[in-house]
Protein backbone atom coordinates (compact mmCIF):
# COMPACT_ATOMS: atom_id res chain seq x y z
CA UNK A 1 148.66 181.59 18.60
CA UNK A 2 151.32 184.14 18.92
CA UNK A 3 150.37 186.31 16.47
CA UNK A 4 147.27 186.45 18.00
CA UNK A 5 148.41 187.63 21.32
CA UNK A 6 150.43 190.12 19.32
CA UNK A 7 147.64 191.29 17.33
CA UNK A 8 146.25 193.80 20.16
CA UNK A 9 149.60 195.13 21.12
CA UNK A 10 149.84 195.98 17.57
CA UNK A 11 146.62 197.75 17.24
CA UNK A 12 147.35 199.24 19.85
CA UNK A 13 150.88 200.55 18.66
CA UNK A 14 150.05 201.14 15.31
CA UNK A 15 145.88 201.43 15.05
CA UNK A 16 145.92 199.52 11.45
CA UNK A 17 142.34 198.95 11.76
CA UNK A 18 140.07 201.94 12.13
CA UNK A 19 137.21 201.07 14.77
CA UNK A 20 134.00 202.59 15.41
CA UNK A 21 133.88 204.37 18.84
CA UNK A 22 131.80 203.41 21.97
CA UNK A 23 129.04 205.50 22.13
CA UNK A 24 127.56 207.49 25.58
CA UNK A 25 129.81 209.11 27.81
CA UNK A 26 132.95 208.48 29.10
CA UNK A 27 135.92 210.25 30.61
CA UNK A 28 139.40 208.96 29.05
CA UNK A 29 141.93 207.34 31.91
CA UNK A 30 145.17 209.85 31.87
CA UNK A 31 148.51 208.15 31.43
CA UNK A 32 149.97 208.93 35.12
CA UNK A 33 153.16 210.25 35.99
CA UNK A 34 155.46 208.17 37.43
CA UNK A 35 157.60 208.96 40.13
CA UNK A 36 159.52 207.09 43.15
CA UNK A 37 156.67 209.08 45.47
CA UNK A 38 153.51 207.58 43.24
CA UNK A 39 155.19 204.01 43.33
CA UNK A 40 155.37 204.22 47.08
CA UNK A 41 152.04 205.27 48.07
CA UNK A 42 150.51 202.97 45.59
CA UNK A 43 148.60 205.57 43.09
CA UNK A 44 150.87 205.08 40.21
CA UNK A 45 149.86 201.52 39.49
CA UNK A 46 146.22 201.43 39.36
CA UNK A 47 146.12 204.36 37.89
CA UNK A 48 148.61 203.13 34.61
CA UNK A 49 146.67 199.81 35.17
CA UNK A 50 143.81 201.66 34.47
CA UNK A 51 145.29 203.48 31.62
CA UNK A 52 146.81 200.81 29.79
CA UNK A 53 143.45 198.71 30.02
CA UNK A 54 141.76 201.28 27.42
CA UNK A 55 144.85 201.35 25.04
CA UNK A 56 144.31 198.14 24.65
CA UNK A 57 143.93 197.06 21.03
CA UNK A 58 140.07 196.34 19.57
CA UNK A 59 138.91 197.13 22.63
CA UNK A 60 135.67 198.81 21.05
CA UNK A 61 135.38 195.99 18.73
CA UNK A 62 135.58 193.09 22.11
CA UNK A 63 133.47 195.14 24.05
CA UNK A 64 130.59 195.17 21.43
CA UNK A 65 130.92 191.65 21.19
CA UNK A 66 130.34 191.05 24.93
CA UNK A 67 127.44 192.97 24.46
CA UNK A 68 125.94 191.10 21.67
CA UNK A 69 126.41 188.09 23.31
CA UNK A 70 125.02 189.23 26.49
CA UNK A 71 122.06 190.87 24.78
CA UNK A 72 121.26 187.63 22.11
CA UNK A 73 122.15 184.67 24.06
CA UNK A 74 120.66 185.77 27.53
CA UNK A 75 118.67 189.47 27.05
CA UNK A 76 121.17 191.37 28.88
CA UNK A 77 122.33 194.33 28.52
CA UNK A 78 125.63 195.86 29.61
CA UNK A 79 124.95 199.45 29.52
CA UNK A 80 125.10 201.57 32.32
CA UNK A 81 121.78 202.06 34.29
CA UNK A 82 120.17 200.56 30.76
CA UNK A 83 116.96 198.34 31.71
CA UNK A 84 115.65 195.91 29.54
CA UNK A 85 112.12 195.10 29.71
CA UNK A 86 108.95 193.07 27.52
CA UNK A 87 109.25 192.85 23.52
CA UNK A 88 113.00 194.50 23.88
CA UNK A 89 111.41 197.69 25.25
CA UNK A 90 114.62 199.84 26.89
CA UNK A 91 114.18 202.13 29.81
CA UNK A 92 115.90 204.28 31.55
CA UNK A 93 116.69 202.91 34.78
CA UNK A 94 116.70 205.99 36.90
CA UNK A 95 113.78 207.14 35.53
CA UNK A 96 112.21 203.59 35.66
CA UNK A 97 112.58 204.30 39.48
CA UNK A 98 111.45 207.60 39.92
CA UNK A 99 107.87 206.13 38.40
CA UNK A 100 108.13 203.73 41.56
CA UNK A 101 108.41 206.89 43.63
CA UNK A 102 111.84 205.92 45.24
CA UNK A 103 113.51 209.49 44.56
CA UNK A 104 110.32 211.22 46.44
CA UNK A 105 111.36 214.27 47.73
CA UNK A 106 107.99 214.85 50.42
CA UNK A 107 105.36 217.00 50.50
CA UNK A 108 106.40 219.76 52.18
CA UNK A 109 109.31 220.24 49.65
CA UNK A 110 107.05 220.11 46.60
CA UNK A 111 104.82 222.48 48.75
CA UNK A 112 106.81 225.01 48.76
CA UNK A 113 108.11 224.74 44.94
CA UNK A 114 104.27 224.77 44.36
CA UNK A 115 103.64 227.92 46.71
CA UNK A 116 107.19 229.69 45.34
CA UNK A 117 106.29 228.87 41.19
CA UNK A 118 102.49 230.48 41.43
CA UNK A 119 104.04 233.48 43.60
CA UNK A 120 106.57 233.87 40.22
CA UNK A 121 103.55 233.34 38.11
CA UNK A 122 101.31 236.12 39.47
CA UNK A 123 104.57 238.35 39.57
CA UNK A 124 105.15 237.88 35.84
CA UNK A 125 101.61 238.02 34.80
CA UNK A 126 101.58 241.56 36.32
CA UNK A 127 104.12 242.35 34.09
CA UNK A 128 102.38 241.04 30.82
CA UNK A 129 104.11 237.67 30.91
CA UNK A 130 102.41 234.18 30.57
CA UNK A 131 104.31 231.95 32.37
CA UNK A 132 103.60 228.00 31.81
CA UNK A 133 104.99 224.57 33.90
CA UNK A 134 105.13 222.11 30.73
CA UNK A 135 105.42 218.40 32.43
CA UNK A 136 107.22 216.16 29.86
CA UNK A 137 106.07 212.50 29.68
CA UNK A 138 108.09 209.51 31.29
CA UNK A 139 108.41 206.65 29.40
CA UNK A 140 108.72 204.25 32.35
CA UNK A 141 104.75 205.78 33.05
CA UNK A 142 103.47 205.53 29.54
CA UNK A 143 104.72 201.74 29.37
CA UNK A 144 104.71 200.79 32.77
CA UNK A 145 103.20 197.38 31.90
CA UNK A 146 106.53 197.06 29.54
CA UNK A 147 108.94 197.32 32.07
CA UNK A 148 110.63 193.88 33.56
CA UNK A 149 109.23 191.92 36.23
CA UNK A 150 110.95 192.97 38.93
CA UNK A 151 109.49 196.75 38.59
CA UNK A 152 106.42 195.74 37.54
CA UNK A 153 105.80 193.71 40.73
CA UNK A 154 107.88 196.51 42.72
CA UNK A 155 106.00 198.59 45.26
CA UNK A 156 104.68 201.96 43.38
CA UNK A 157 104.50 204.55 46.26
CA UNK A 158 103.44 208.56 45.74
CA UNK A 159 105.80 209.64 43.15
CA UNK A 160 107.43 213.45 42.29
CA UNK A 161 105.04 213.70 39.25
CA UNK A 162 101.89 212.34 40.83
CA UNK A 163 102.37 214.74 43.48
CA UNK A 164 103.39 217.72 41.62
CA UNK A 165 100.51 217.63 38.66
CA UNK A 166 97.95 217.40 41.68
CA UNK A 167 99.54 220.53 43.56
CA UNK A 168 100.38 222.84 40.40
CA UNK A 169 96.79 222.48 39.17
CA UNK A 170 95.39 222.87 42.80
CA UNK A 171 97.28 226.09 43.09
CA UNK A 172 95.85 227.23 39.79
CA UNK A 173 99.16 227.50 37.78
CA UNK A 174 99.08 227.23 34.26
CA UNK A 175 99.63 223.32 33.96
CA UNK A 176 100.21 221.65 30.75
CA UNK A 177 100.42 217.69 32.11
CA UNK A 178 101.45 215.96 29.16
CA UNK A 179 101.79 212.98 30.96
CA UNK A 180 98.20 212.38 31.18
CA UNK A 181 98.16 213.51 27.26
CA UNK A 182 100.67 210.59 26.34
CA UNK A 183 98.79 207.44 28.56
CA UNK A 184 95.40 208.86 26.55
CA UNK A 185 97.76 208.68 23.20
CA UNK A 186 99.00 205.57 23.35
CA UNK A 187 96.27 203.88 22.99
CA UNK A 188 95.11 205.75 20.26
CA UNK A 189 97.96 207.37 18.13
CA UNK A 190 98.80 205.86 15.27
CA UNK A 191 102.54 205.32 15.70
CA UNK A 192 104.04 204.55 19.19
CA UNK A 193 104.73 207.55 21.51
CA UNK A 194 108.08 206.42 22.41
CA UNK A 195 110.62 204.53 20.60
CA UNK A 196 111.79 200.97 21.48
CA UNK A 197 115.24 202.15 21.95
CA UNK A 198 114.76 205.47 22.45
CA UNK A 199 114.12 207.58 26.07
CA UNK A 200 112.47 210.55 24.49
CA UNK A 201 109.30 211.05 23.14
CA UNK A 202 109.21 209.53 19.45
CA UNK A 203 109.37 212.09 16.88
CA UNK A 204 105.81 211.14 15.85
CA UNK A 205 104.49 212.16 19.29
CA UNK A 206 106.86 214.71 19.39
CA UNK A 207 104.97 217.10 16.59
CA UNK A 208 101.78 215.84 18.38
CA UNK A 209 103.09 217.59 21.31
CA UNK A 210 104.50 220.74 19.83
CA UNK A 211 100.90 221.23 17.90
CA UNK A 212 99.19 220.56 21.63
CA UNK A 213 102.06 223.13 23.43
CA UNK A 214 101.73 225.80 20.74
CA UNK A 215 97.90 225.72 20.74
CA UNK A 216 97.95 225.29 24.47
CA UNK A 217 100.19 229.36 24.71
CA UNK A 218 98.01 230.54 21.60
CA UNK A 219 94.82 229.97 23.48
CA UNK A 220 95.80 231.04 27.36
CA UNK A 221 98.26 233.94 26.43
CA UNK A 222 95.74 234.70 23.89
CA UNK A 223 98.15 235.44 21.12
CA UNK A 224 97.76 235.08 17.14
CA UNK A 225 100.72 233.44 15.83
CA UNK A 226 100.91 231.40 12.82
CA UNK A 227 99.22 227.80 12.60
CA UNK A 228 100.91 224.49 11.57
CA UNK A 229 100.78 221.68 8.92
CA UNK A 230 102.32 218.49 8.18
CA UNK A 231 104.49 217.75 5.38
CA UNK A 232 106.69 215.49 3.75
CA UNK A 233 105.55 211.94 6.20
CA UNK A 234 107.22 209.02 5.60
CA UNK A 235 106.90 205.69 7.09
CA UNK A 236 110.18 203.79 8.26
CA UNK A 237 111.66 201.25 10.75
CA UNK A 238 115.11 202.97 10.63
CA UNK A 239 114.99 204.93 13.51
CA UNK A 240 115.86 208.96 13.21
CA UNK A 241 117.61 211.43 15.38
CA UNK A 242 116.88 210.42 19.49
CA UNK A 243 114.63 207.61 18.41
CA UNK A 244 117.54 205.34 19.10
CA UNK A 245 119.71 207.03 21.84
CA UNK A 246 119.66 204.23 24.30
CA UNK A 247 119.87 201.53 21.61
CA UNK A 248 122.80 203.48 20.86
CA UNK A 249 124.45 203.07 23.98
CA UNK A 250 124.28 199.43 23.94
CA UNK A 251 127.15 199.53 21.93
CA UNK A 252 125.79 196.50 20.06
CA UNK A 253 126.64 195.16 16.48
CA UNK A 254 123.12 195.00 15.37
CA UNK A 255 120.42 197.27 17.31
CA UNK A 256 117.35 195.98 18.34
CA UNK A 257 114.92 195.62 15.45
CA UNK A 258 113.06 199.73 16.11
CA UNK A 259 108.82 200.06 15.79
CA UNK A 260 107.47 201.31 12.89
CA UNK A 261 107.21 204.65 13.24
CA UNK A 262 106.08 207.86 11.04
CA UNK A 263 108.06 210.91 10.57
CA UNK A 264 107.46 214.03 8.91
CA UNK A 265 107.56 217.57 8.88
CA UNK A 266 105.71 220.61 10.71
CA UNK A 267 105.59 223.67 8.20
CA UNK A 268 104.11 227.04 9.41
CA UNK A 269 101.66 229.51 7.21
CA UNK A 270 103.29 232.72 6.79
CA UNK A 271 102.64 235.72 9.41
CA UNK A 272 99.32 237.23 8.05
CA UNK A 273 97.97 240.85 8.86
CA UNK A 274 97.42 241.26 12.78
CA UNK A 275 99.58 238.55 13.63
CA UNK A 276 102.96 238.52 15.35
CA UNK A 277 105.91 236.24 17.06
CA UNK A 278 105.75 236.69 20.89
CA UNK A 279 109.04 236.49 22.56
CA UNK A 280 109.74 233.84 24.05
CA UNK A 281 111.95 231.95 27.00
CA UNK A 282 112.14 228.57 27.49
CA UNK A 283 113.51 226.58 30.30
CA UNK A 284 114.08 222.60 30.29
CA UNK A 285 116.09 219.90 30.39
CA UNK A 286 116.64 217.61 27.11
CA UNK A 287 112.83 216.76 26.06
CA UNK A 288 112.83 220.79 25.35
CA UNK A 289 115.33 220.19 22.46
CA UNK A 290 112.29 218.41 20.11
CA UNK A 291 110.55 221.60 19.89
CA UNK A 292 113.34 223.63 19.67
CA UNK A 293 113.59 222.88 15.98
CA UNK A 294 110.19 225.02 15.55
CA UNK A 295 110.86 227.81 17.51
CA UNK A 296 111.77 229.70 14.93
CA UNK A 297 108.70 229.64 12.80
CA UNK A 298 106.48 230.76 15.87
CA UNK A 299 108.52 233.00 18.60
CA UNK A 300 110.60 236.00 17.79
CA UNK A 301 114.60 236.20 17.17
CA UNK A 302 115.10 237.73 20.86
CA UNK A 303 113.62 234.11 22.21
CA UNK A 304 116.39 231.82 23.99
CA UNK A 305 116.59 228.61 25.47
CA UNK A 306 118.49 228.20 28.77
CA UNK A 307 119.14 224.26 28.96
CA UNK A 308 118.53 223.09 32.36
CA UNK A 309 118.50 226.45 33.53
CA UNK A 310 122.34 226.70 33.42
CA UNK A 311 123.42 227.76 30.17
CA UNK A 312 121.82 229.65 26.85
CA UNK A 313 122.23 226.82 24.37
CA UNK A 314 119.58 228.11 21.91
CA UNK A 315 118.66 231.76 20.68
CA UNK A 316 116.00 232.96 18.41
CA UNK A 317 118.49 235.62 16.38
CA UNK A 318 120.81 232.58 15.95
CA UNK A 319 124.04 234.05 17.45
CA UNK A 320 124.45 233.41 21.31
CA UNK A 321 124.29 235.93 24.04
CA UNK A 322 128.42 236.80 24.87
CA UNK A 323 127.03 235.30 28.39
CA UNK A 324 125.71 232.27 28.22
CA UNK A 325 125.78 231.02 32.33
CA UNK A 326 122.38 231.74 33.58
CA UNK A 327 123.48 232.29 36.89
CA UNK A 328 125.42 235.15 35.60
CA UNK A 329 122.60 237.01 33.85
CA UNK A 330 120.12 239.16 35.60
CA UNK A 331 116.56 237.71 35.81
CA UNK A 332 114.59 240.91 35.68
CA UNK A 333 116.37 242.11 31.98
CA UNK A 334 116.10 238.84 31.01
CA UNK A 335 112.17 238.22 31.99
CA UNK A 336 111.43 242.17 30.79
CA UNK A 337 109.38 242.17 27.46
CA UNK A 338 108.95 238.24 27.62
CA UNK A 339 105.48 237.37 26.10
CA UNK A 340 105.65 233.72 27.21
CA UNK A 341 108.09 231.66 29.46
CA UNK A 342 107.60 228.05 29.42
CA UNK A 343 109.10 225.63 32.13
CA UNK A 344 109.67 222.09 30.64
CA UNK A 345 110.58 219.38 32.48
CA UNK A 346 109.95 215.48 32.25
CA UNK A 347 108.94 213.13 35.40
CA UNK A 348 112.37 211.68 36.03
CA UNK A 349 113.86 215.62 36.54
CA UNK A 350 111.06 216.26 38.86
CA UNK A 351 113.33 215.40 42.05
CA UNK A 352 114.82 219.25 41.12
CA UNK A 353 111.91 220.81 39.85
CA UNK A 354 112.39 223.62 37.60
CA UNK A 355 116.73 223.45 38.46
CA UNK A 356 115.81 226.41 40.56
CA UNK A 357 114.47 228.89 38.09
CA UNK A 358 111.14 230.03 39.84
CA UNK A 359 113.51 230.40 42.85
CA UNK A 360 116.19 232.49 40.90
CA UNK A 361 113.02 234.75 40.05
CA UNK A 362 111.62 235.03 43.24
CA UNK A 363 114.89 235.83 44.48
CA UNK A 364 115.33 238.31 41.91
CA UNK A 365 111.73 240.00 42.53
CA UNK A 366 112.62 239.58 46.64
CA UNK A 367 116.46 239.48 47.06
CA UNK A 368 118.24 237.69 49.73
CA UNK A 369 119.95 240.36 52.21
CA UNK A 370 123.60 240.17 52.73
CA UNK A 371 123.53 238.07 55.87
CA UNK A 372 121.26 235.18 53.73
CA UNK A 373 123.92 235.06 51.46
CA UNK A 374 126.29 234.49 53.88
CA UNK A 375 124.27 231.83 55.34
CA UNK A 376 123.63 230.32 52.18
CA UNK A 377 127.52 230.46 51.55
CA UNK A 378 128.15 228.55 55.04
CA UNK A 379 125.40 225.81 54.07
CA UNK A 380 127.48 225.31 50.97
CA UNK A 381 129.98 224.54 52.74
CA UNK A 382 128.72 222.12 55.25
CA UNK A 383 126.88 219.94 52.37
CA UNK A 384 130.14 219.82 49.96
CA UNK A 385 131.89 218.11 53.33
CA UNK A 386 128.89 215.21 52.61
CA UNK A 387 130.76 212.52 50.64
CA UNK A 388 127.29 211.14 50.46
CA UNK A 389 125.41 213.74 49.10
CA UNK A 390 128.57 214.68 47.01
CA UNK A 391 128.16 211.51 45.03
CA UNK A 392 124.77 211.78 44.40
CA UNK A 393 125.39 214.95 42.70
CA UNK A 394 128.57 213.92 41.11
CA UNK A 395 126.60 211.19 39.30
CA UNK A 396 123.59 214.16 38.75
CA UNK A 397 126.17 215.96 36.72
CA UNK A 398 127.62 213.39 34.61
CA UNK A 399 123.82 212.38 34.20
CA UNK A 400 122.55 215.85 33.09
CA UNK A 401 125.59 218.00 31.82
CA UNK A 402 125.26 220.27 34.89
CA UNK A 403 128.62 222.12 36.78
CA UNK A 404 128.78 220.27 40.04
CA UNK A 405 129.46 223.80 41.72
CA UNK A 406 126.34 224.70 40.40
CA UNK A 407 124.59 221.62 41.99
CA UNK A 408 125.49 222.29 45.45
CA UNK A 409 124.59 225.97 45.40
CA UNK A 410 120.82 224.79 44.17
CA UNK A 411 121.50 222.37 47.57
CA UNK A 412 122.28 225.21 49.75
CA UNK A 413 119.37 227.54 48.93
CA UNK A 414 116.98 224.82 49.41
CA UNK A 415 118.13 223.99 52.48
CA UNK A 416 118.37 227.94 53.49
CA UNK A 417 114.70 227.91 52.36
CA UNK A 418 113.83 225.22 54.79
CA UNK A 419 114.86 226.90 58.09
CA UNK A 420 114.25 230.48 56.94
């Protein structure tokens, strides 16, 4: 019994049994610094109580076993925002709630997104540039009827996406809703659109969707790039690249048994006579990273990717730009000689739009004068004094990898755009 009570201390001390990490993300608990001052004002012992808890030995190992218990004995599961709905189906619960419509923003926000993206569109189309709002699919709206009981039965009131694919295509912006795509697909694809355990698009529907997207820019930019073909398909239940990223974070022994799903490969004919790569820039959050992959084979080497319109994570030549901070870079040398920009964002993101990029353009095309950037300064302020609002965006960050400074100046010019 006493060398069982030892054995953690000694893992601990000595780490004689390598472990397999917890997967998703997590920040690591400094040791704290003691001093007579920390003692007294009580911040040195939670924080080394908090510190010592993950040095504690097997941790990973006792952890996983909660889980499994949890998750075989009782369907549980322990992860963070994780929901757990019919035939093991996993969701994402955030995004299980913006189906419901509980992170609405209101019309007359989604108005003026509407009313500020078509003004961009007709300004880039005047300069010979094709400019495209791409909604991803949700999974909580493709498998609605999957989802537990309690959301199921939940009221299901106007939500971000209903209201934005009605006002984009009323306004006449090039739309491609593949939402609406993905419901039709289900019930007829071959292979399931989403993964059991996964929160993006399955790689199966994936390539569907990069052969819709591709066809969608050839036809309405009317360019002649080169077609595609699949190769190389294979049929397995061990589930590849994101097709398991929230079974992942179960941080289980054994993962849910995945569907049976199809994967292959999307090969490109060579550039004939007459045909050429248009340049491209594309702007999304993570469901933009499946068709990065093919970008290559289709868009030029001066096309980049600017992930959640923060950062350049992707470019066409292979080496980044030396500035990579979109809000560093000016718009109008960045947007000059574009062929094609493509917005891509899934339902769940809709509650920020595009992250502010049609309003970075239009501000770039009609700049703010010195006094609205003073104003917009002052907002800033005010709002980062909200400890509400502050952890809402706090959790934003961690959620989507985006600078929390950045956050609350996308706050602050739509709430200058308001009253203006």
């Amino acid at each position: 019994m006493l060398a069982l009570l030892l054995l953690p201390a000694i893992q601990a001390k000595f780490q004689l049994v390598e472990l397999m990490p917890l997967s998703g993300y997590s920040e690591a608990a400094p040791e704290p610094d003691f001093s007579p001052e920390t003692v007294f004002d009580n911040s040195y012992q939670p924080a080394l109580d908090k510190y010592l808890e993950e040095q504690i030995g097997f941790r990973p190992w006792m952890i996983r076993l909660r889980n499994q218990l949890a998750y075989s004995v009782f369907k549980l599961d322990r992860a963070n925002n994780t929901v757990l709905g019919i035939d093991d189906m996993m969701f994402d619960g955030r995004a299980a709630d913006s189906y419901l419509g509980r992170d609405f923003v209101g019309e007359a926000e989604i108005d003026r997104n509407v009313r500020r993206f078509k003004d961009v569109q007709d300004t880039l189309a005047s300069h010979g540039t094709l400019l495209v709002f791409v909604i991803a699919p949700g999974k909580s709206d493709i498998y609605s009827d999957m989802m537990p009981a309690d959301y199921r039965n939940a009221p299901h009131t106007r939500s971000n996406y209903t209201a934005y694919a009605e006002k984009l295509a009323a306004a006449n912006v090039n739309l491609l809703d593949m939402s609406a795509l993905f419901r039709h697909w289900r019930d007829t694809s071959a292979y399931p659109v989403f993964p059991r355990g996964g929160i993006h698009w399955s790689l199966w529907a994936r390539d569907l969707a990069v052969d819709t997207l591709f066809d969608y820019v050839r036809q309405r930019g009317h360019f002649n790039f080169p077609d595609c073909y699949v190769t190389n398909r294979e049929v397995s239940n061990i589930p590849r690249d994101t097709d398991d990223d929230l079974a992942k974070v179960l941080n289980l022994f054994k993962e849910p048994e995945a569907f049976r799903m199809s994967y292959q490969k999307l090969e490109f004919t060579p550039l004939q006579p007459g045909q050429r790569k248009p340049n491209l820039l594309l702007v999304g959050d993570s469901f933009a990273w499946g068709i990065v992959a093919y970008l290559s084979s289709v868009f030029s080497p001066e096309s980049h990717f600017w992930y959640y319109n923060t950062e350049v994570q992707w470019s066409g030549a292979g080496g980044l730009p030396e500035q990579k901070q979109v809000n560093q870079l000016d718009k109008r040398v960045e947007l000059k000689g574009r062929d094609v920009v493509l917005v891509l964002y899934t339902e769940p993101n809709l509650t920020a739009f595009d992250n502010y990029f049609s309003a970075s353009v239009y501000k770039a095309y009609h700049p703010y004068t010195a006094a609205d950037n003073l104003r917009i300064q002052g907002i800033k302020q005010q709002l980062m004094q909200d400890t509400a609002l502050t952890s809402r965006l706090q959790e934003r960050a961690y959620h989507d990898n985006i600078p929390l400074t950045t956050l609350f100046e996308w706050e602050a010019i739509g709430a200058f755009d308001k009253i203006r």
